[in-house]
N, C-alpha and C. Protein backbone atom coordinates (compact mmCIF):
# COMPACT_ATOMS: atom_id res chain seq x y z
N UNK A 1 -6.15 -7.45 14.74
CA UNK A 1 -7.27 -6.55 14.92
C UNK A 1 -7.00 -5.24 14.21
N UNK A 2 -7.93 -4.73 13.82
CA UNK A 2 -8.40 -3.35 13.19
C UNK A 2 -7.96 -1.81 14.23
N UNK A 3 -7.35 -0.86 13.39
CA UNK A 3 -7.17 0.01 14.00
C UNK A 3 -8.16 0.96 14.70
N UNK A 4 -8.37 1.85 15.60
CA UNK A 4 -9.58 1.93 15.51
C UNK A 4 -9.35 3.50 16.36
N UNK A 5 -9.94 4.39 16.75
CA UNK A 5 -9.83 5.76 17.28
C UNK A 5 -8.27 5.64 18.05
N UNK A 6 -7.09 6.90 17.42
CA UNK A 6 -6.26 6.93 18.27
C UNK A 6 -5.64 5.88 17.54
N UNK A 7 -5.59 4.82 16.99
CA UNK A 7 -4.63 3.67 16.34
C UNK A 7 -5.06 2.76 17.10
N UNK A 8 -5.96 2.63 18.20
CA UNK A 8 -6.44 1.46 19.57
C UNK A 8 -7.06 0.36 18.34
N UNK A 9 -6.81 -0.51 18.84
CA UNK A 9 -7.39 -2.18 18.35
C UNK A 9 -8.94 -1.63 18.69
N UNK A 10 -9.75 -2.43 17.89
CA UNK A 10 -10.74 -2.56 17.39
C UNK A 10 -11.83 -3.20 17.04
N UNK A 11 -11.64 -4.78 16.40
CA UNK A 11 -12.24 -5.55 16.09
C UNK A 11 -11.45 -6.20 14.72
N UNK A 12 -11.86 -7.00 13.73
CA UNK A 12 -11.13 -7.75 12.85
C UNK A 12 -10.45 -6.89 11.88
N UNK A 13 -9.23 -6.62 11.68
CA UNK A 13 -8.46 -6.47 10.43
C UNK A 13 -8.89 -6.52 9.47
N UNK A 14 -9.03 -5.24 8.30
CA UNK A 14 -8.86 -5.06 7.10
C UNK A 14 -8.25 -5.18 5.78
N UNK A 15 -8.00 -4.93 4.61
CA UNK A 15 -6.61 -5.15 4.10
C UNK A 15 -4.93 -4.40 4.54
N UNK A 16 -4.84 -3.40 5.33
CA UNK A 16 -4.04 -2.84 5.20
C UNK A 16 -3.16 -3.58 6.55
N UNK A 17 -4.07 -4.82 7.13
CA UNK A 17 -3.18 -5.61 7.95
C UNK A 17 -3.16 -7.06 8.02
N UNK A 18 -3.75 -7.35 6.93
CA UNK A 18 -3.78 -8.48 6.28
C UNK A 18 -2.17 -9.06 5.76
N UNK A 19 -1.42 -9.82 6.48
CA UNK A 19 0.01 -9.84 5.64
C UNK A 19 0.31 -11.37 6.17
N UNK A 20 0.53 -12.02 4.46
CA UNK A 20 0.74 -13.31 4.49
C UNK A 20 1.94 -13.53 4.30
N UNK A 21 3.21 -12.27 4.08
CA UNK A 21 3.91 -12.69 4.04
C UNK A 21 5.03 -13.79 5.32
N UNK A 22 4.43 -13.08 6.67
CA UNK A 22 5.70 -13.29 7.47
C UNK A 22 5.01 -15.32 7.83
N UNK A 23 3.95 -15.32 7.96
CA UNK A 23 3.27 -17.03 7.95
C UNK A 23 3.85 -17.45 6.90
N UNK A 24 3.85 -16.83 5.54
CA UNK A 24 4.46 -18.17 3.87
C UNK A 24 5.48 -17.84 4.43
N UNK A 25 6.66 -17.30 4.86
CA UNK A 25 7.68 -16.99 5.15
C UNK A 25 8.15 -18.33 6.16
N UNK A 26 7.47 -18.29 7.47
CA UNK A 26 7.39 -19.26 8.27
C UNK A 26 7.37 -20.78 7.73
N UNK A 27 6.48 -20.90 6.92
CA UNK A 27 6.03 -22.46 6.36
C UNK A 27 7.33 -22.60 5.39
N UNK A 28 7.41 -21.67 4.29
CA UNK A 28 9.12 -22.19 3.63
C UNK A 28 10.02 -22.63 4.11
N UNK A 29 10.76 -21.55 5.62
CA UNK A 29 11.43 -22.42 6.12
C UNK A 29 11.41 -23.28 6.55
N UNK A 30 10.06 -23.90 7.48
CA UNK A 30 10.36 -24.75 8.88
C UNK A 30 9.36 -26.04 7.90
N UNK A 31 8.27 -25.59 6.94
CA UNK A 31 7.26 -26.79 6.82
C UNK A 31 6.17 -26.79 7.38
N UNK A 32 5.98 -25.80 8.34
CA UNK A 32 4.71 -25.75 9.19
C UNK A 32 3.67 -25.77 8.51
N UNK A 33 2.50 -26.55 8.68
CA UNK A 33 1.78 -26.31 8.11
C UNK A 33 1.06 -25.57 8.56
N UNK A 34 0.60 -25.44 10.01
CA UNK A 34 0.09 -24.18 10.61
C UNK A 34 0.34 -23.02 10.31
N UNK A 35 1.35 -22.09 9.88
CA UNK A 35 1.73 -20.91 9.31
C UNK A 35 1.20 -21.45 8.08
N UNK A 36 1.19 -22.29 7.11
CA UNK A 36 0.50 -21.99 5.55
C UNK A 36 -0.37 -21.53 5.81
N UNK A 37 -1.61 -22.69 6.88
CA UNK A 37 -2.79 -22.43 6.74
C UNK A 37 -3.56 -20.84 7.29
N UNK A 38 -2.48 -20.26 8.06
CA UNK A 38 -2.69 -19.19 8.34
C UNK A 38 -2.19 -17.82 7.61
N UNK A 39 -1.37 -18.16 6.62
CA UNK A 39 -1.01 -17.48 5.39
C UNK A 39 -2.43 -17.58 4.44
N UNK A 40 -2.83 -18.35 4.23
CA UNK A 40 -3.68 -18.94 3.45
C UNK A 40 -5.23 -17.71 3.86
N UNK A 41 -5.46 -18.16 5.04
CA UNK A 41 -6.48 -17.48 5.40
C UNK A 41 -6.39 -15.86 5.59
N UNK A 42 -5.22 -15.01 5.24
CA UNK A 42 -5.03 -13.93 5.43
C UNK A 42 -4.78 -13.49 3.83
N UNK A 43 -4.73 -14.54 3.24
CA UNK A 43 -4.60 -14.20 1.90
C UNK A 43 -6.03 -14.10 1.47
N UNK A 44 -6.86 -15.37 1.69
CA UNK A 44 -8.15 -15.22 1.23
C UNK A 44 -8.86 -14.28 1.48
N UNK A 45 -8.67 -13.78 2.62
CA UNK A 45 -9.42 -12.17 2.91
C UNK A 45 -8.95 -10.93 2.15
N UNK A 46 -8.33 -11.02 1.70
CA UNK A 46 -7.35 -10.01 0.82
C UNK A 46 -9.04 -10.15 -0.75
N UNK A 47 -8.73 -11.21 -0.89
CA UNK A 47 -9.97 -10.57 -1.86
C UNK A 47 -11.21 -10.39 -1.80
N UNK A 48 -11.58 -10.35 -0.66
CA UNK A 48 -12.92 -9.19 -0.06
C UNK A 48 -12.68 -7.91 -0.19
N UNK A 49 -11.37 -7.64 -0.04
CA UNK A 49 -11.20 -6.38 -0.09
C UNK A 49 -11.53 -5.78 -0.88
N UNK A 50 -12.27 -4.26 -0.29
CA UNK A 50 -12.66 -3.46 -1.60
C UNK A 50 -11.08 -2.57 -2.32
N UNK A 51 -10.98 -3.05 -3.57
CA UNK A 51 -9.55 -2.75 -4.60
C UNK A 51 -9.72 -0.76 -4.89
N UNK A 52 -11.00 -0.15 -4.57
CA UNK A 52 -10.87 0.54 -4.68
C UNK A 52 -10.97 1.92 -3.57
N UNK A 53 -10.90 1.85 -2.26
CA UNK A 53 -10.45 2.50 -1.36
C UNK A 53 -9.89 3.43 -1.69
N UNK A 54 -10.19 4.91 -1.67
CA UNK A 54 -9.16 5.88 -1.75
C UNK A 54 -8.16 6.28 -0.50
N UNK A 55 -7.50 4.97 -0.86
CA UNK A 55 -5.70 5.32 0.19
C UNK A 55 -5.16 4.77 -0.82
N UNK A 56 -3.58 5.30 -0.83
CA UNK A 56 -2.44 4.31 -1.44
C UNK A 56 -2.17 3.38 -0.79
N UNK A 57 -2.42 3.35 0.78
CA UNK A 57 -2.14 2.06 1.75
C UNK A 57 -3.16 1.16 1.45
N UNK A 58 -4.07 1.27 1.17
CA UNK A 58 -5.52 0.35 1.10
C UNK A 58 -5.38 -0.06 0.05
N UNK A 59 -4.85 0.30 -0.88
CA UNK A 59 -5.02 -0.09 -2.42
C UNK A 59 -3.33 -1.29 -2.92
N UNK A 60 -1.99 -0.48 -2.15
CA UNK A 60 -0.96 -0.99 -1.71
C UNK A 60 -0.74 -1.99 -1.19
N UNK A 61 -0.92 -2.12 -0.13
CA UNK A 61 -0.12 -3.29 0.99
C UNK A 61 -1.21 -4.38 0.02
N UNK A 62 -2.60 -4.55 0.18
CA UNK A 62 -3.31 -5.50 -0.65
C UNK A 62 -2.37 -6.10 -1.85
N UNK A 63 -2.32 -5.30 -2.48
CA UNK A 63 -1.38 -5.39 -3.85
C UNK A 63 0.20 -6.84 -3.93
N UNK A 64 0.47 -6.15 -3.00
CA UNK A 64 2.24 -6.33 -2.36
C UNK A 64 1.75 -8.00 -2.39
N UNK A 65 0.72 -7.88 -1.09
CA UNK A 65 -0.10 -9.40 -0.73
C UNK A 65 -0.51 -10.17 -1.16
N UNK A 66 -1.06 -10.19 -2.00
CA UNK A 66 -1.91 -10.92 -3.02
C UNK A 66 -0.63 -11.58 -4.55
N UNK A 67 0.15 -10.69 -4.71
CA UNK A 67 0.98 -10.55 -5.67
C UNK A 67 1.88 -11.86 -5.28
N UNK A 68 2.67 -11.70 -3.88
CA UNK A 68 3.05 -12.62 -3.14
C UNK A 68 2.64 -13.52 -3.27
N UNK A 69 1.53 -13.97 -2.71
CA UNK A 69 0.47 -15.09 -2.93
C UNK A 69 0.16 -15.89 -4.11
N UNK A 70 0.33 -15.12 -5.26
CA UNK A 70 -0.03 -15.71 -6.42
C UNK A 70 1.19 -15.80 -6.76
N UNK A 71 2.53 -15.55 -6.66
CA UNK A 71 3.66 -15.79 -6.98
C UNK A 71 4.24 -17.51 -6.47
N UNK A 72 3.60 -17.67 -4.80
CA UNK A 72 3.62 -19.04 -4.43
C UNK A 72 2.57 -20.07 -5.01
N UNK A 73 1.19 -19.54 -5.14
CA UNK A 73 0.46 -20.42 -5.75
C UNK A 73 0.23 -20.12 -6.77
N UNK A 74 0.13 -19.40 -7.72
CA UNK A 74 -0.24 -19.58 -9.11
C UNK A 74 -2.07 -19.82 -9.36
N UNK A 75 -2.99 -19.21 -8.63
CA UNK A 75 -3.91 -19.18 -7.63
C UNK A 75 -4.58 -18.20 -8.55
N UNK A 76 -5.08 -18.82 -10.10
CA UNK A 76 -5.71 -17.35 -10.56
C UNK A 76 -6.48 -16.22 -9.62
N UNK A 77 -7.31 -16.61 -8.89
CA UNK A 77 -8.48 -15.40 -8.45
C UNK A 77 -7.36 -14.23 -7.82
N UNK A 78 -5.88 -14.78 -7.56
CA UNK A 78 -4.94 -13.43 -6.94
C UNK A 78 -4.40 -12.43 -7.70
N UNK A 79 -4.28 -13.33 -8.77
CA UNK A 79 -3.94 -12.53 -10.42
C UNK A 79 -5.06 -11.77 -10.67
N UNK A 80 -6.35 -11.81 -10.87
CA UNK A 80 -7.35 -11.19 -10.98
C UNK A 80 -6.90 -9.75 -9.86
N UNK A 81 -7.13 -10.14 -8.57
CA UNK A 81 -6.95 -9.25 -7.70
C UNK A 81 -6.26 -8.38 -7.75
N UNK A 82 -5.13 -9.02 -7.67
CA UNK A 82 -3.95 -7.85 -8.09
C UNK A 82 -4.22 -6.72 -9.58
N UNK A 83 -4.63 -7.53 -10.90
CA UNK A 83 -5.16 -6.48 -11.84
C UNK A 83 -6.35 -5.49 -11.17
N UNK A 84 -7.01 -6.09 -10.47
CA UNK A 84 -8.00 -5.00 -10.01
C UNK A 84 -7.64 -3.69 -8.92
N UNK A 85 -6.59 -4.34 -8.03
CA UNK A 85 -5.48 -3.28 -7.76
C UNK A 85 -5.14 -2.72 -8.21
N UNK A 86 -4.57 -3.04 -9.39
CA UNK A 86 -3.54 -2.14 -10.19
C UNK A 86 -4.61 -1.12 -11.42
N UNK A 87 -5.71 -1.81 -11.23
CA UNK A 87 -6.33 -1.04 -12.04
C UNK A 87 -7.05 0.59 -11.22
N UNK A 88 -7.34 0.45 -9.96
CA UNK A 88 -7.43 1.08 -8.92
C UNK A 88 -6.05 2.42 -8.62
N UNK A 89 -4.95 1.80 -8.48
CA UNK A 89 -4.22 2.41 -8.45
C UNK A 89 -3.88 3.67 -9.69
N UNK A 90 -3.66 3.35 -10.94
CA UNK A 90 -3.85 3.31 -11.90
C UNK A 90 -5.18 4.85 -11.94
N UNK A 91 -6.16 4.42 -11.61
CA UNK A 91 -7.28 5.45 -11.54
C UNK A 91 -7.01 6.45 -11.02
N UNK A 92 -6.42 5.91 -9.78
CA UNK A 92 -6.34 7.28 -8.51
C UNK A 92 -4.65 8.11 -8.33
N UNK A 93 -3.70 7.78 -8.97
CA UNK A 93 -2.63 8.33 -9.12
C UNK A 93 -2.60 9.28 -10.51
N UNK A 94 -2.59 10.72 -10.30
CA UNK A 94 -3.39 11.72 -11.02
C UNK A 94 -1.81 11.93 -12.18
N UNK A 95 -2.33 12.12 -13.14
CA UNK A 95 -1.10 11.65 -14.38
C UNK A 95 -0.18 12.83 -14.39
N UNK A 96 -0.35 14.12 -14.06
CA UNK A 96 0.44 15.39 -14.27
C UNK A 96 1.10 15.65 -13.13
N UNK A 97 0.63 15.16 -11.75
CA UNK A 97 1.21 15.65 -10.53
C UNK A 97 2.37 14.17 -10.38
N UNK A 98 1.71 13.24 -10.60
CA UNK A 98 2.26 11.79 -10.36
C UNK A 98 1.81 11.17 -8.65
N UNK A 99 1.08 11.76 -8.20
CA UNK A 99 0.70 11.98 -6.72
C UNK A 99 -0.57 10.64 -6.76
N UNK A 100 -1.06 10.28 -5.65
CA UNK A 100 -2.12 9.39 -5.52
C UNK A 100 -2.83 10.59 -4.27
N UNK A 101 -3.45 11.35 -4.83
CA UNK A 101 -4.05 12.40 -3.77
C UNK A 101 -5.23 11.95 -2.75
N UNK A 102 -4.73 12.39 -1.54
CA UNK A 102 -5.52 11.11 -0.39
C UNK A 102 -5.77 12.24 0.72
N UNK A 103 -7.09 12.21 0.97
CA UNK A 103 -7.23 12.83 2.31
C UNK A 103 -6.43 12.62 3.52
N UNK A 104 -6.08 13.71 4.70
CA UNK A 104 -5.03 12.85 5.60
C UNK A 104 -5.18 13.78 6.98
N UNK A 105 -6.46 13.61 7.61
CA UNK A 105 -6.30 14.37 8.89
C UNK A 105 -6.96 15.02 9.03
N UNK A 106 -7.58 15.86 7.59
CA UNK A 106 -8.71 17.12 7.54
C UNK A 106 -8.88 17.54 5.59
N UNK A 107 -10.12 17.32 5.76
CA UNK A 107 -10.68 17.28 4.16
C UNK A 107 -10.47 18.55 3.24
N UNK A 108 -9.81 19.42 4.27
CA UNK A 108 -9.65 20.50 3.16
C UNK A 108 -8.09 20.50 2.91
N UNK A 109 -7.58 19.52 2.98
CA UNK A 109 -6.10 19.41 2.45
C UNK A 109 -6.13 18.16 1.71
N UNK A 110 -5.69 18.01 0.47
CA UNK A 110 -5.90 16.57 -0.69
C UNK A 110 -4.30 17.09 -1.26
N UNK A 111 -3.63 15.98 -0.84
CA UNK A 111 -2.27 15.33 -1.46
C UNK A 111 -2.03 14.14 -1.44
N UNK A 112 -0.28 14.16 -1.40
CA UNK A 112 0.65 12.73 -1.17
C UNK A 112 0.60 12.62 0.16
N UNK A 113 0.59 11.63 1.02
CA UNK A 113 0.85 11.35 1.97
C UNK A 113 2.39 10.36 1.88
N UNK A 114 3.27 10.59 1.93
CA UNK A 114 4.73 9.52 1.98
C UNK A 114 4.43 8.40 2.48
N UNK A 115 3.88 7.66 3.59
CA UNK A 115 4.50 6.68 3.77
C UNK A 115 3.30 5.54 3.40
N UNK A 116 2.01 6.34 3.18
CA UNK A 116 1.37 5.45 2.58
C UNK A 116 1.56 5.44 0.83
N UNK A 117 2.35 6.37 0.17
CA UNK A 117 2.92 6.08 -1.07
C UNK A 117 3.25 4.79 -1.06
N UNK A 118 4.61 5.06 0.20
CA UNK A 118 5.53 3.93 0.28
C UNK A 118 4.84 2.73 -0.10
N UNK A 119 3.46 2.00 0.60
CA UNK A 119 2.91 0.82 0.44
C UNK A 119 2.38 0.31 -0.86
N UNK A 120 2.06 1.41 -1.59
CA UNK A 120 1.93 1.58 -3.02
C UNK A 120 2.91 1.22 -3.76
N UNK A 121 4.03 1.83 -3.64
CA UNK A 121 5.12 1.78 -4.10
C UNK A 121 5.35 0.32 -3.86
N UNK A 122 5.65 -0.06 -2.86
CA UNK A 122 5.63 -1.73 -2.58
C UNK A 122 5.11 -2.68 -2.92
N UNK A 123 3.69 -2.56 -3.23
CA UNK A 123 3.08 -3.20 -4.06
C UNK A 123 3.37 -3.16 -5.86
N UNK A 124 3.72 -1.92 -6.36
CA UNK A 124 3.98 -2.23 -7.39
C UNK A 124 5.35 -2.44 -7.82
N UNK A 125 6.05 -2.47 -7.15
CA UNK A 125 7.50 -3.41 -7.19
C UNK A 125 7.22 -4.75 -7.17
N UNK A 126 6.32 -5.21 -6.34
CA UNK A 126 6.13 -6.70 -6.50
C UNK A 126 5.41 -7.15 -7.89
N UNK A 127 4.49 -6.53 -8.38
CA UNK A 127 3.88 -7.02 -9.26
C UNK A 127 4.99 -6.66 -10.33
N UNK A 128 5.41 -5.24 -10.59
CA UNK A 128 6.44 -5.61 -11.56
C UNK A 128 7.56 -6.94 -11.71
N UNK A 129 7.80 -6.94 -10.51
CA UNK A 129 9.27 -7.77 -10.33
C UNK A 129 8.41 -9.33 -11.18
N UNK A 130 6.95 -9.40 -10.41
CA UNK A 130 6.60 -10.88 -11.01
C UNK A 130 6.29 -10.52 -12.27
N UNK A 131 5.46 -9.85 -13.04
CA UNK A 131 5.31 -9.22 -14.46
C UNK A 131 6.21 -8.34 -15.88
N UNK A 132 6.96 -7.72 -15.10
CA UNK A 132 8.00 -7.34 -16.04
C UNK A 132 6.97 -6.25 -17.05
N UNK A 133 6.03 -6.20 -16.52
CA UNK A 133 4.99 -4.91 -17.59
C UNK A 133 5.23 -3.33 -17.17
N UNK A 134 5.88 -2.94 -18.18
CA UNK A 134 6.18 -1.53 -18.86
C UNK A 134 5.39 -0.85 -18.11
N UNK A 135 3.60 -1.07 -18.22
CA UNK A 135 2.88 -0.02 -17.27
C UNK A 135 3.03 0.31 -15.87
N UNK A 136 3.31 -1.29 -15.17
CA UNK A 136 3.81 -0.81 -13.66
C UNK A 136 4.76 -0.28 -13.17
N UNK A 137 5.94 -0.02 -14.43
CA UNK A 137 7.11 0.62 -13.81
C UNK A 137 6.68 1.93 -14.33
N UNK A 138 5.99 1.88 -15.45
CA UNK A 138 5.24 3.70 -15.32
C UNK A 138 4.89 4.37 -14.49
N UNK A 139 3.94 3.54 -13.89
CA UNK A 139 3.32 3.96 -12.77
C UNK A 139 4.29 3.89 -11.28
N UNK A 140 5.45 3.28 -11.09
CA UNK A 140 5.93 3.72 -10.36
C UNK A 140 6.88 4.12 -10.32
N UNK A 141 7.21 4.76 -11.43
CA UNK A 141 8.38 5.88 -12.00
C UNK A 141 7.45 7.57 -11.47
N UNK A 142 5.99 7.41 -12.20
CA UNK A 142 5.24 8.52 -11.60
C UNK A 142 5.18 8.34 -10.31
N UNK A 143 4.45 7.58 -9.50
CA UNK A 143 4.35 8.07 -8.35
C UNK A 143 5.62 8.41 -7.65
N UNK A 144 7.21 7.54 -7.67
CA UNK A 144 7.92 8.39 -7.14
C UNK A 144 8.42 9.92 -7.15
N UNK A 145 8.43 9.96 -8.49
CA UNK A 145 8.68 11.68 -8.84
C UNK A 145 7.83 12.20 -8.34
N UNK A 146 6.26 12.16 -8.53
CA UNK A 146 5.37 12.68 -7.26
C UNK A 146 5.63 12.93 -6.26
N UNK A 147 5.58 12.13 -5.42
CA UNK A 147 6.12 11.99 -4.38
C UNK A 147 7.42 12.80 -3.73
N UNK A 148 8.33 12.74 -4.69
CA UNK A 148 9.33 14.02 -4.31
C UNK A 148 9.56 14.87 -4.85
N UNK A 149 8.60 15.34 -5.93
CA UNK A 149 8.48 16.91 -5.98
C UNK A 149 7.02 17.30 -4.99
N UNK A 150 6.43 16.50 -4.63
CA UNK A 150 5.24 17.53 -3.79
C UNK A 150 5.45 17.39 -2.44
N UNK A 151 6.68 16.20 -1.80
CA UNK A 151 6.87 16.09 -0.71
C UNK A 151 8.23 16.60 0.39
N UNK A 152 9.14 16.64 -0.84
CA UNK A 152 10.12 17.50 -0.18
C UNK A 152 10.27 18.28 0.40
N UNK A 153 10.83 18.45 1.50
CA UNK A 153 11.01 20.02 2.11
C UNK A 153 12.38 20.50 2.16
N UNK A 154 13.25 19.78 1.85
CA UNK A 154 14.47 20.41 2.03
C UNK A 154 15.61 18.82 2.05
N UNK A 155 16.73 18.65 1.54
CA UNK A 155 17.56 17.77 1.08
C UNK A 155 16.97 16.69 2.83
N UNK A 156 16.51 15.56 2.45
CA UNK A 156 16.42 14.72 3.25
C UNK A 156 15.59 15.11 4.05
N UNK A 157 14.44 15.69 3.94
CA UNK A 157 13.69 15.81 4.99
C UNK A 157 12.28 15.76 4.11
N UNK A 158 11.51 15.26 4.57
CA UNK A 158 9.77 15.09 3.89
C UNK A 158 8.93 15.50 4.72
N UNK A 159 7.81 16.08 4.16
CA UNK A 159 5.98 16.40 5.13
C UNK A 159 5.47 14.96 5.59
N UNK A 160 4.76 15.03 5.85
CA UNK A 160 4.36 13.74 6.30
C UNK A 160 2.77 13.71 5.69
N UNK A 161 2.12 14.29 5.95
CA UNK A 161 0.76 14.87 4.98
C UNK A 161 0.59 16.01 5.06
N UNK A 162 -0.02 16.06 3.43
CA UNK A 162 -0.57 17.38 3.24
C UNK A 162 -1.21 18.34 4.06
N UNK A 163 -1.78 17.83 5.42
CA UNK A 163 -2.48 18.79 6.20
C UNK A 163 -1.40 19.26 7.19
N UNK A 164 -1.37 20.73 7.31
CA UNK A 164 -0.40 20.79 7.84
C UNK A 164 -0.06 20.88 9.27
N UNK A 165 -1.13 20.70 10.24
CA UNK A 165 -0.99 20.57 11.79
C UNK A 165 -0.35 19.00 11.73
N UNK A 166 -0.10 18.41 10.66
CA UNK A 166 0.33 16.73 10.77
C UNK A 166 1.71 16.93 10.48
N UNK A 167 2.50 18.49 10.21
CA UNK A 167 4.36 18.29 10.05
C UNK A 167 4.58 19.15 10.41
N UNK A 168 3.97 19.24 12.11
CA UNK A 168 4.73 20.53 12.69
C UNK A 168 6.02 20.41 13.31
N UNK A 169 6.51 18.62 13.68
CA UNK A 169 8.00 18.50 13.39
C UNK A 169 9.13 18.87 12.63
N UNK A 170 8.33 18.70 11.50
CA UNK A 170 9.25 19.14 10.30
C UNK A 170 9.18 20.06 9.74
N UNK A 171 8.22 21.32 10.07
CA UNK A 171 8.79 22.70 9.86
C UNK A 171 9.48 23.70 11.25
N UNK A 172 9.25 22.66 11.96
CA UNK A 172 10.11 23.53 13.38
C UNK A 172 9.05 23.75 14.09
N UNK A 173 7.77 24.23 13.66
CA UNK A 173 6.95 24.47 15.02
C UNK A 173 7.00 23.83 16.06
N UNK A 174 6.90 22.48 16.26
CA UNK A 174 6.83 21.47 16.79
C UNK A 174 7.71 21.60 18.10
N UNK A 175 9.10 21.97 17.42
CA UNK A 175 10.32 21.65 18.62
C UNK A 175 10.54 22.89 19.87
């Protein structure tokens, strides 16, 4: 189920919880066919998804998923998908900052958010690792440097988003 006010369940899942990995995971080892078929169907929803969502998580974890997917099946319409991801991504990761700038809490603050980088980032490790194309390690050569020049706060410690009532841990107010 879908996140929904507060993080509370909701109703049906979107892409950002769509994950076929831990079911194909299941069926490799044991044979089940019940985990394929339920890999299967969490994959197929993956390309409803709209590829262009402004989150790095929305645009990410999809990515990671689908990439997966077409790595076990060889399943053109995932290959498609994933380019349309990556073409998405690609759009919205701004070329001078290296950042994927994402609303996060309150509209008058537009940055990196870290840990939905992270899913970004995850996704395009997978597609590189299956592709070996020059552009995706561009792109995630930029977004990491992004990422830690606009997110740092001090040796080992990160914001969490740009808005700042969301890292009052991590500048001390908090404690």
């Amino acid at each position: 189920h879908s996140y929904g006010e507060d993080h509370t369940s909701c109703g049906p899942m979107g892409n950002i919880g769509s994950n076929c990995d831990g079911m194909l995971d299941h069926y490799l080892l044991t044979g089940d066919l019940d985990s394929l078929e339920a890999a299967r169907g969490f994959a197929e929803r993956l390309l409803s998804c709209n590829a262009w969502e402004r989150a790095a998580r929305n645009v990410g974890w999809p990515l990671a998923q689908v990439v997966r997917w077409y790595d076990q099946t060889r399943d053109p319409r995932f290959r498609r998908k994933a380019r349309e991801l990556f073409a998405a991504a690609r759009a919205y990761v701004e070329p001078r900052r290296g950042i994927f700038s994402e609303i996060h809490g309150c509209w008058n603050y537009k940055g990196t958010v870290g840990f939905m980088s992270g899913y970004l980032a995850f996704g395009l490790i997978r597609l590189h690792q299956l592709t070996g194309e020059e552009s995706v390690l561009r792109l995630l050569r930029l977004l990491a440097a992004g990422l830690f020049a606009e997110s740092r706060v001090a040796r080992g410690r990160f914001k969490y988003s740009p808005f700042p009532e969301n890292n009052l841990m991590i500048s001390g107010a908090g404690k």
